[in-house]
N, C-alpha and C. Protein backbone atom coordinates (compact mmCIF):
# COMPACT_ATOMS: atom_id res chain seq x y z
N UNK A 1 81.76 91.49 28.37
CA UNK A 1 80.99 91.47 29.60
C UNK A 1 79.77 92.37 29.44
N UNK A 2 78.50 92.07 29.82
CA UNK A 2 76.99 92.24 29.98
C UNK A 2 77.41 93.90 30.75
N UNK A 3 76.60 94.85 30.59
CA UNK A 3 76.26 95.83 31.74
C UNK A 3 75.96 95.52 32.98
N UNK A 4 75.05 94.15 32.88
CA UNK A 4 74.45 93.84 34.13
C UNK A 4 75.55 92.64 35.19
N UNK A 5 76.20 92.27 34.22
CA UNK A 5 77.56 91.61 35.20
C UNK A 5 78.75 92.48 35.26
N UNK A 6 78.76 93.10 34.80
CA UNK A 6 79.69 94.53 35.28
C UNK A 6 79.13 94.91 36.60
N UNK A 7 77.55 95.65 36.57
CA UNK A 7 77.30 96.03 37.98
C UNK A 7 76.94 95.15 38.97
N UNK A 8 76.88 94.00 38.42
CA UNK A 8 77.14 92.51 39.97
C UNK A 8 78.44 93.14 40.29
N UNK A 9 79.52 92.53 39.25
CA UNK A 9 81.15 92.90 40.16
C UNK A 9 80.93 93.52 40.49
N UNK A 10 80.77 95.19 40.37
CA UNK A 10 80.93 96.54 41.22
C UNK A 10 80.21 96.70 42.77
N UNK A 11 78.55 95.88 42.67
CA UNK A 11 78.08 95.11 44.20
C UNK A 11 78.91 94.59 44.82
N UNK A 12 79.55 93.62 44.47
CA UNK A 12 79.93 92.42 45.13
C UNK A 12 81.50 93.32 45.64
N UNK A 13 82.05 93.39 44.59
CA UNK A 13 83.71 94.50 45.39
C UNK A 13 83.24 95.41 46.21
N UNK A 14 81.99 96.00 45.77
CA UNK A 14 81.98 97.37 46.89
C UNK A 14 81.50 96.63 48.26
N UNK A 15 80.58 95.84 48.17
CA UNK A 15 80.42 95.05 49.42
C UNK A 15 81.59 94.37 50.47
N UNK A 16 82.07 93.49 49.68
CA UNK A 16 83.33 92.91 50.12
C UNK A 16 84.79 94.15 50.72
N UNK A 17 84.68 95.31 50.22
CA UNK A 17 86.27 95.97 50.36
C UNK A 17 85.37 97.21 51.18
N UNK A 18 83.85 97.16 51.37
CA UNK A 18 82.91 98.65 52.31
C UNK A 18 83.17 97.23 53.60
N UNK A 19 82.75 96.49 53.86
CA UNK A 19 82.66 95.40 55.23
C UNK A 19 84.01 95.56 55.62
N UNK A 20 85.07 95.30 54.74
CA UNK A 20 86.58 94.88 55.44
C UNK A 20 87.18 96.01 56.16
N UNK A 21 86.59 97.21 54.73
CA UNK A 21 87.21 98.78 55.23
C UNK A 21 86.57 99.17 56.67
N UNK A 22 85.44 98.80 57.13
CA UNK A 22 84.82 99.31 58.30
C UNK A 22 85.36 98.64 59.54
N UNK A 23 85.46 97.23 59.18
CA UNK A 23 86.28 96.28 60.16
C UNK A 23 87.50 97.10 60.77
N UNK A 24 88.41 97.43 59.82
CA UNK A 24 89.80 97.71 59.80
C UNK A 24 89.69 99.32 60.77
N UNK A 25 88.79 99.78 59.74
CA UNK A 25 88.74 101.26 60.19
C UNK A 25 87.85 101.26 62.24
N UNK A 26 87.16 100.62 62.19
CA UNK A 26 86.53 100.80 63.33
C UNK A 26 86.95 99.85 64.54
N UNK A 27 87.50 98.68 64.53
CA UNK A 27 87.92 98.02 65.78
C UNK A 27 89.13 98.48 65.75
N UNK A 28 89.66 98.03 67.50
CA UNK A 28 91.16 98.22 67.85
C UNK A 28 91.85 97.15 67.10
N UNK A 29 92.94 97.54 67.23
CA UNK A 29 93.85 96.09 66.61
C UNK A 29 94.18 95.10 67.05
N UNK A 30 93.65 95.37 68.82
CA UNK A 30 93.87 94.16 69.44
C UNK A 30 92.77 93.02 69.28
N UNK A 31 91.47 93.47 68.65
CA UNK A 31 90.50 92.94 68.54
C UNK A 31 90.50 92.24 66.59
N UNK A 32 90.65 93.02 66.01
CA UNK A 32 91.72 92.94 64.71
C UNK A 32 92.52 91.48 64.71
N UNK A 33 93.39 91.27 65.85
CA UNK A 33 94.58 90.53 65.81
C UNK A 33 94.09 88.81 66.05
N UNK A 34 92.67 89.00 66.72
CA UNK A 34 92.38 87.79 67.01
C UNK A 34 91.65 87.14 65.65
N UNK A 35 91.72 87.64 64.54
CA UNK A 35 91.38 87.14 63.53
C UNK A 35 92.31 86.92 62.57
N UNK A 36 93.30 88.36 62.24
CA UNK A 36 93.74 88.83 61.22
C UNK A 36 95.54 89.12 62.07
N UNK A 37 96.06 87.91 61.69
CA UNK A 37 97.29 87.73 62.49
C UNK A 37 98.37 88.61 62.28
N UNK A 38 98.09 89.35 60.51
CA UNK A 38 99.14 90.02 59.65
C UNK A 38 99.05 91.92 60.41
N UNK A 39 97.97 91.88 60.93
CA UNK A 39 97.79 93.46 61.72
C UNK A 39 99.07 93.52 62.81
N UNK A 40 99.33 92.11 63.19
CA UNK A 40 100.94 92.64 64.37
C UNK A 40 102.22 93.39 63.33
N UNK A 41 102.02 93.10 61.62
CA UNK A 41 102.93 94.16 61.27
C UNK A 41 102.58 95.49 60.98
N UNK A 42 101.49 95.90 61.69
CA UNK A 42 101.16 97.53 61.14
C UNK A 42 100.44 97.74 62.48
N UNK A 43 100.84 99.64 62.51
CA UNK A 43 100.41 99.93 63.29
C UNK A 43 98.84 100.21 63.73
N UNK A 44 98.22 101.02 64.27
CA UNK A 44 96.82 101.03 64.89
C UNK A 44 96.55 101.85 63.54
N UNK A 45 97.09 102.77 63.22
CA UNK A 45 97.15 104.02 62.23
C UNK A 45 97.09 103.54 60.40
N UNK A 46 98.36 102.69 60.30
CA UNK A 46 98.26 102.20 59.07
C UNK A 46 97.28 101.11 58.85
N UNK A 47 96.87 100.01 60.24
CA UNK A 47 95.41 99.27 59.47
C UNK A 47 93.88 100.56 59.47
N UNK A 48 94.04 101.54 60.24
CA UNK A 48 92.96 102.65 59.41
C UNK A 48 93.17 102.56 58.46
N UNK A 49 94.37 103.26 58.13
CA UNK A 49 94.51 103.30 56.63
C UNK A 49 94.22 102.83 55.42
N UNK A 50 94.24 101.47 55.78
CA UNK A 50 93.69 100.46 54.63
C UNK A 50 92.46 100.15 54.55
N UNK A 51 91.69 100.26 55.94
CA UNK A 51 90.67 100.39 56.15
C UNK A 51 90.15 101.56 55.18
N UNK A 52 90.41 102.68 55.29
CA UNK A 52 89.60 103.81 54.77
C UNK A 52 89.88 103.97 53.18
N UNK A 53 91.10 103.17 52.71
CA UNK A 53 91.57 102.92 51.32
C UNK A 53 90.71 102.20 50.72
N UNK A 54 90.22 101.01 51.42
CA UNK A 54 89.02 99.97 51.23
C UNK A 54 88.13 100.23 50.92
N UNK A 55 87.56 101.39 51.96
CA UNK A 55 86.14 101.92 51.64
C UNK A 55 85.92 102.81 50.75
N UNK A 56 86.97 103.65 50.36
CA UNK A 56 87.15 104.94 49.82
C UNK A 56 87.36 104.29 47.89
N UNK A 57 87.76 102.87 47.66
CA UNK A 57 87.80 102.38 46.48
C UNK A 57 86.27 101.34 46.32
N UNK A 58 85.46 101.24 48.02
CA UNK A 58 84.42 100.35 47.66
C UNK A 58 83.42 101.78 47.29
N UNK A 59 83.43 102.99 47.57
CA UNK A 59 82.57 103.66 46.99
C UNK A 59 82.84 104.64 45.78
N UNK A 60 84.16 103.95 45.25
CA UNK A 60 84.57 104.74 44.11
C UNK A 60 84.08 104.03 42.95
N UNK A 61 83.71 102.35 43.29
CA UNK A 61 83.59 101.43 42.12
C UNK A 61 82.04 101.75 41.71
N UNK A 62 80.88 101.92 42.84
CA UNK A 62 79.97 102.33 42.80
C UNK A 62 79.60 104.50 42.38
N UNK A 63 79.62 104.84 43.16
CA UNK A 63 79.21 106.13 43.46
C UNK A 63 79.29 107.28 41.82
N UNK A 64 80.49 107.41 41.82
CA UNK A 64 81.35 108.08 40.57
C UNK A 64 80.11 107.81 39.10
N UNK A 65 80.01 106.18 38.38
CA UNK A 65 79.08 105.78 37.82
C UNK A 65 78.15 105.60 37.90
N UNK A 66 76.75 105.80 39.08
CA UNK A 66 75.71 105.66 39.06
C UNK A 66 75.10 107.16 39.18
N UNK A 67 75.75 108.10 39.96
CA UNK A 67 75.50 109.26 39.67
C UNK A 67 76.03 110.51 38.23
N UNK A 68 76.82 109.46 37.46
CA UNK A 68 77.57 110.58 36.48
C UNK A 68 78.21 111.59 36.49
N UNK A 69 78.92 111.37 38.04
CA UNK A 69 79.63 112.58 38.66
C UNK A 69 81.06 111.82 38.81
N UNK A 70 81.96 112.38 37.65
CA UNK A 70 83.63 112.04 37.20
C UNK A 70 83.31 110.44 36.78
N UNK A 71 82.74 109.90 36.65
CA UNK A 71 82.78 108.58 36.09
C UNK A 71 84.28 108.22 36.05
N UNK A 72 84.73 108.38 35.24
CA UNK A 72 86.27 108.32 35.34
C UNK A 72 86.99 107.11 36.75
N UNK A 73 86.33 107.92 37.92
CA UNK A 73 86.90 107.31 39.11
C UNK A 73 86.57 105.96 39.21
N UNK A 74 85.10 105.32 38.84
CA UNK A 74 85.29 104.09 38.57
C UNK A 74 86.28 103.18 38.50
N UNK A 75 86.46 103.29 37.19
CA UNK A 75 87.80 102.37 36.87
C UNK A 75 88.52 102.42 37.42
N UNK A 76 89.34 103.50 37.89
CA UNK A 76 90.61 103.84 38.73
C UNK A 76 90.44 103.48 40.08
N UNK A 77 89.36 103.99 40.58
CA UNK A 77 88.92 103.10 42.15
C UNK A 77 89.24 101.46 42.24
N UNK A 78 88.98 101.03 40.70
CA UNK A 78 88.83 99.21 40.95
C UNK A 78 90.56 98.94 40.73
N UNK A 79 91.42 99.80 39.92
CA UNK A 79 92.47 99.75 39.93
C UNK A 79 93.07 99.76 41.18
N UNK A 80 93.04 101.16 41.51
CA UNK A 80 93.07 101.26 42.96
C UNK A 80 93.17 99.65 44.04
N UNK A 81 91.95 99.08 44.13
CA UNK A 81 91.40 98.03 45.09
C UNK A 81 92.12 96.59 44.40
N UNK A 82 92.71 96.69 43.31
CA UNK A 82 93.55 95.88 42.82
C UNK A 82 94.86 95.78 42.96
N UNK A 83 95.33 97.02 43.18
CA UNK A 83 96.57 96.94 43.52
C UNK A 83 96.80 97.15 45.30
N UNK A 84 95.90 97.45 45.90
CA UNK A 84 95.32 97.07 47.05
C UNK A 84 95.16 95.44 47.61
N UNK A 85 95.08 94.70 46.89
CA UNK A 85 95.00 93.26 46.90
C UNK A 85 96.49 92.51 46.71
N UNK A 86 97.00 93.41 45.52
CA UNK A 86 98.19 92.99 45.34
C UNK A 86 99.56 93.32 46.49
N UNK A 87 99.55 94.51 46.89
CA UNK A 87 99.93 94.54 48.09
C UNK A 87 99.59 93.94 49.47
N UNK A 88 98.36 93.25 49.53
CA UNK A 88 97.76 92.41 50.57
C UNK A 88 98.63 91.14 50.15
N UNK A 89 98.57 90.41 49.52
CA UNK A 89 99.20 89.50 48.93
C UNK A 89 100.61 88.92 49.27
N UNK A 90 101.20 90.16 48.91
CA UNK A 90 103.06 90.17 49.28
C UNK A 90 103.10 90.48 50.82
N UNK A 91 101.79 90.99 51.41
CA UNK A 91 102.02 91.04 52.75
C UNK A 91 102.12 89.29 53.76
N UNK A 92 100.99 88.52 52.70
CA UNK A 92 100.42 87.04 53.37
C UNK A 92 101.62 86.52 52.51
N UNK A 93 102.41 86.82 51.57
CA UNK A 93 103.79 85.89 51.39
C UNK A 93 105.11 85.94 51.99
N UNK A 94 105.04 87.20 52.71
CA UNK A 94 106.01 87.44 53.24
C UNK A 94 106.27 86.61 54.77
N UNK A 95 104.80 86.76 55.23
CA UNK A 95 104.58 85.66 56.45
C UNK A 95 103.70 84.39 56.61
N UNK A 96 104.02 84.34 55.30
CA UNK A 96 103.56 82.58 54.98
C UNK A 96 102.55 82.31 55.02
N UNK A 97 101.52 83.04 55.09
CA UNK A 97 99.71 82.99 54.88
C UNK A 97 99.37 82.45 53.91
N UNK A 98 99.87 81.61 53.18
CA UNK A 98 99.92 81.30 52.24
C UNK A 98 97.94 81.16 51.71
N UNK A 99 97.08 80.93 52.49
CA UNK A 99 95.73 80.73 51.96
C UNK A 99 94.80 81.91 52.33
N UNK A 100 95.40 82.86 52.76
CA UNK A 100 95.39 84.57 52.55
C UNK A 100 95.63 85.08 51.17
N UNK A 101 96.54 83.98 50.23
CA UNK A 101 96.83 84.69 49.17
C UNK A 101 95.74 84.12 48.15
N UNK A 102 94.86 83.64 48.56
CA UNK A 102 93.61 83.13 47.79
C UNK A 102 92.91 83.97 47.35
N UNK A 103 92.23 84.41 49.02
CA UNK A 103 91.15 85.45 49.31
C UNK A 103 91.37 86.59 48.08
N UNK A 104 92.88 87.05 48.69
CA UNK A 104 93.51 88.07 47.93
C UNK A 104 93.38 88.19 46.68
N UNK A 105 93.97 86.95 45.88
CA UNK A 105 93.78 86.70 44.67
C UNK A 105 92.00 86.76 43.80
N UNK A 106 91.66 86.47 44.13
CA UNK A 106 89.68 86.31 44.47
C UNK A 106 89.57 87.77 44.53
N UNK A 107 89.56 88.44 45.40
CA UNK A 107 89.24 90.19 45.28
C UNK A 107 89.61 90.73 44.55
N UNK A 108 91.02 90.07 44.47
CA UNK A 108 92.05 91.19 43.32
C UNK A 108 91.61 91.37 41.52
N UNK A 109 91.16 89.40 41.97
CA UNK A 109 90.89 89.59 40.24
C UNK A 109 89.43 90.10 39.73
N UNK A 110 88.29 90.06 41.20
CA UNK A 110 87.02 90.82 41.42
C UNK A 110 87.13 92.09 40.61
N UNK A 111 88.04 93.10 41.22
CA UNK A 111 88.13 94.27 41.25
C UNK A 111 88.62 94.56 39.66
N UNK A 112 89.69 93.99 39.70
CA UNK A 112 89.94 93.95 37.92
C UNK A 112 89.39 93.68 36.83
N UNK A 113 88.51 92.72 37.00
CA UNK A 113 87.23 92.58 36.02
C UNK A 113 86.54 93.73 35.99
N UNK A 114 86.03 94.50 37.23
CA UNK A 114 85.81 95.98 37.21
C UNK A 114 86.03 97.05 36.33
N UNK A 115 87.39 96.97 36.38
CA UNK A 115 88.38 97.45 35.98
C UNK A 115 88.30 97.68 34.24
N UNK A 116 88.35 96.19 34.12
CA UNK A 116 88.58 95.73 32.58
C UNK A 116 86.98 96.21 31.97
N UNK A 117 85.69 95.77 32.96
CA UNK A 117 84.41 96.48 31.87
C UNK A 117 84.41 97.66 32.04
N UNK A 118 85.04 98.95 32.64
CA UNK A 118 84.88 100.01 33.11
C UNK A 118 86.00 100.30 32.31
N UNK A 119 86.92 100.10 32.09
CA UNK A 119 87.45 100.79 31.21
C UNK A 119 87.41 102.16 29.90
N UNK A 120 86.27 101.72 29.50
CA UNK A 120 85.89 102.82 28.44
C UNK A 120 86.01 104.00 28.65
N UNK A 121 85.21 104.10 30.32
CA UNK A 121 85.36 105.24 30.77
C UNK A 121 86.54 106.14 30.88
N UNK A 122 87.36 105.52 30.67
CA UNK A 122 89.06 106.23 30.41
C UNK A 122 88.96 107.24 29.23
N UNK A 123 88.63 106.90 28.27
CA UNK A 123 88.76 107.33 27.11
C UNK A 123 87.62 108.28 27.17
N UNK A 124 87.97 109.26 27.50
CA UNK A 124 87.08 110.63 27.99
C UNK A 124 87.47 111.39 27.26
């Protein structure tokens, strides 16, 4: 993978998981619910949560590597937002969302491509 399609993925995940995280993090859940049917299993507290997990891995994929400050977190942020997906996933199979597990799948493997060109950075 190119440098320059490495930092598309890292746009495109940080975009996609900074929008969802703000969603999650900033409306009620009753407002939440009229979209996102799977919020009746979590509370007001735990969809923050994922919310701020979202955002907190959409500016880890970016931030960390463009400033040269821990680089490191990169990769682990997209890990992070991958296994973030993967737990989204078993959430839309458990209640039959079955075309939730698309989306999911689509971000998950976003983030992992991340993952996979960012890698190097491990080896510190």
């Amino acid at each position: 993978m190119t440098e320059t399609v490495v930092w598309i993925l890292q746009v495109v995940v940080a975009l996609a998981f900074g929008m969802a995280g703000i969603m999650k993090l900033m409306q009620p859940k009753e407002k939440l619910q009229e979209r996102m049917a799977w919020v009746n299993d979590f509370s007001q507290n735990q969809i923050r949560l994922i919310g701020l997990v979202e955002i907190l891995g959409a500016i880890g994929v970016i931030l960390p590597i463009l400033l040269n400050v821990l680089p490191i977190l990169t990769p682990l942020a997209a890990a992070g937002l991958t296994l973030t997906m993967l737990g989204a996933a078993l959430v839309h199979l458990r209640r039959q969302e079955y075309p939730m597990i698309g989306i999911n799948f689509v971000l998950g493997l976003l983030a992992a491509l991340v993952f996979i060109g960012r890698m190097d950075l491990l080896n510190m």
